[in-house]
Protein backbone atom coordinates (compact mmCIF):
# COMPACT_ATOMS: atom_id res chain seq x y z
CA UNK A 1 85.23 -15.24 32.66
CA UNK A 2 87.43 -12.19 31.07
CA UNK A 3 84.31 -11.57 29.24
CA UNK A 4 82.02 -10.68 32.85
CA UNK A 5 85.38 -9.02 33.96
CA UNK A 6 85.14 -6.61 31.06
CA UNK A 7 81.21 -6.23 31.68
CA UNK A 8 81.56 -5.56 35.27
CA UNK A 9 84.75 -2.76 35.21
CA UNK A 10 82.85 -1.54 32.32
CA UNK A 11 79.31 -0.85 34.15
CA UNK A 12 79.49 2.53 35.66
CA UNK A 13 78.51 2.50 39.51
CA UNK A 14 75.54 4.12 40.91
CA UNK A 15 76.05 7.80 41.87
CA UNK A 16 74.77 8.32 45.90
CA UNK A 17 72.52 10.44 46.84
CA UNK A 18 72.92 13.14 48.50
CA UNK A 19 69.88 13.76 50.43
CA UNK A 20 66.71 11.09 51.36
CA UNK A 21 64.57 9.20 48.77
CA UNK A 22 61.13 10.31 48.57
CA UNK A 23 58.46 9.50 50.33
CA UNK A 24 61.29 8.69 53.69
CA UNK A 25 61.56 11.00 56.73
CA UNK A 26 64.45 11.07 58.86
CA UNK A 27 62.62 9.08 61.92
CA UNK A 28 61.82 6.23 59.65
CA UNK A 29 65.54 5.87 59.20
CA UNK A 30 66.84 6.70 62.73
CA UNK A 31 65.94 5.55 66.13
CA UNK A 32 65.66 8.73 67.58
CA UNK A 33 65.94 10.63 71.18
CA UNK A 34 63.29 7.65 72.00
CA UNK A 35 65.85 5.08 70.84
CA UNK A 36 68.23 6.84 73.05
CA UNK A 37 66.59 6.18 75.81
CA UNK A 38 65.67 3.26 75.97
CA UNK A 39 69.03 1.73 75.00
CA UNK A 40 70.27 3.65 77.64
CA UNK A 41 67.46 2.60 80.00
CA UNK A 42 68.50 -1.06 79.07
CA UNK A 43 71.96 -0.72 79.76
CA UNK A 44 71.63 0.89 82.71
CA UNK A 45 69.19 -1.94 83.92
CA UNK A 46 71.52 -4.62 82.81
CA UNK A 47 74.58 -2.95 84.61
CA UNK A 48 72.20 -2.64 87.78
CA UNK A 49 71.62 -6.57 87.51
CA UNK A 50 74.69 -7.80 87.06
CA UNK A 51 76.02 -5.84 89.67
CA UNK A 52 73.46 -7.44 91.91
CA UNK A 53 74.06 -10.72 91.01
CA UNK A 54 77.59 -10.13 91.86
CA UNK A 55 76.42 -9.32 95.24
CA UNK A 56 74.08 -12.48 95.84
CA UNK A 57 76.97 -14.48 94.39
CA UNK A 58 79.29 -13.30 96.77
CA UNK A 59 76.92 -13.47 99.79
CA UNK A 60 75.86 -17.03 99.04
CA UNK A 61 79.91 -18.24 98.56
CA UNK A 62 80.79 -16.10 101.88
CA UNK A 63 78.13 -17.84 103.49
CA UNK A 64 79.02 -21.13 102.64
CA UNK A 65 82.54 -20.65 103.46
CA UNK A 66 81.10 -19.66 106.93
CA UNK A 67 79.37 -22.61 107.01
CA UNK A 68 82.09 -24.84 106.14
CA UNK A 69 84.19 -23.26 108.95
CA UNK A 70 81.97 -23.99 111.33
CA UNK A 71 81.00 -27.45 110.79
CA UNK A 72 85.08 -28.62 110.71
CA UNK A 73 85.38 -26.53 114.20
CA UNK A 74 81.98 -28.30 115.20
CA UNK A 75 83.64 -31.57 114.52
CA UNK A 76 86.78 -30.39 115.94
CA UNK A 77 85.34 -29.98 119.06
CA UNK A 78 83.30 -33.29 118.88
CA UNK A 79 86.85 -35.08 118.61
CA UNK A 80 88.39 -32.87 121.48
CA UNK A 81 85.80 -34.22 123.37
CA UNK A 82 85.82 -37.85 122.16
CA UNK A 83 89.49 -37.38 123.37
CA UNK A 84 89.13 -35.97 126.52
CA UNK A 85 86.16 -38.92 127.23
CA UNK A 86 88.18 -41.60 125.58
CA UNK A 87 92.36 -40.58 126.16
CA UNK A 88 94.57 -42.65 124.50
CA UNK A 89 98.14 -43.27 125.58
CA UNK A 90 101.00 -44.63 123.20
CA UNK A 91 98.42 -45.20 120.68
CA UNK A 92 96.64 -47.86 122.82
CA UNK A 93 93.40 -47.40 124.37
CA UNK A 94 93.62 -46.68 128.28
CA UNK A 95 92.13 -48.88 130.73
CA UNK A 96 89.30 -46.87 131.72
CA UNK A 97 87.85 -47.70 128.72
CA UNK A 98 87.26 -50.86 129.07
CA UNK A 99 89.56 -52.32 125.97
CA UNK A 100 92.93 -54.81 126.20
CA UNK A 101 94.94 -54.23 123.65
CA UNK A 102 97.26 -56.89 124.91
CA UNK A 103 95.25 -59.92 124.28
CA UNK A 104 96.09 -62.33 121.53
CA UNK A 105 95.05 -61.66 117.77
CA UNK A 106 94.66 -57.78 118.19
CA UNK A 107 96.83 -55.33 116.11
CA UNK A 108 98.50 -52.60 117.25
């Protein structure tokens, strides 16, 4: 182990370049003012959707919410009614309904 230790610290390290290799131009290495663009182009697009998914999230939630809303003051009405059709005195049904509450074997 000492022995690659001593090998290794003793094995000088490449020199870099200062320029290219040979043979390589600068747009082979670099995306260029193309590049740009299009990464820009992309991001901007993303941004655009996401923002507009945002929206149709929103509108859809909003909508049900609306929904919701008015299907409990449907149903609140449909009970209003029910009552006003059907009163109901001291927790017993009335008489116009029809029911006796006072005959033998009914809860109250």
């Amino acid at each position: 182990m000492h022995h690659l230790l001593l090998v290794l610290s003793a094995t000088p390290s490449p020199v870099p370049t200062p320029g290219l290799r040979e043979g390589i131009t600068e747009d082979q290495i670099t995306p260029g003012l193309w590049g740009f663009i299009m990464t820009a182009f992309f991001v901007l697009a993303t941004t655009l959707l996401i923002v507009d998914m945002v929206r149709r999230i929103r509108r859809v939630r909003y909508r049900a919410q609306v929904e919701e809303e008015r299907q409990a003051a449907a149903a609140a009405a449909d009970i209003e009614a029910d009552e006003v059709r059907h009163p109901v005195e001291d927790g017993r049904h009335s008489v116009q309904d029809g029911s006796d509450t006072n005959r033998p074997g009914t809860k109250d």
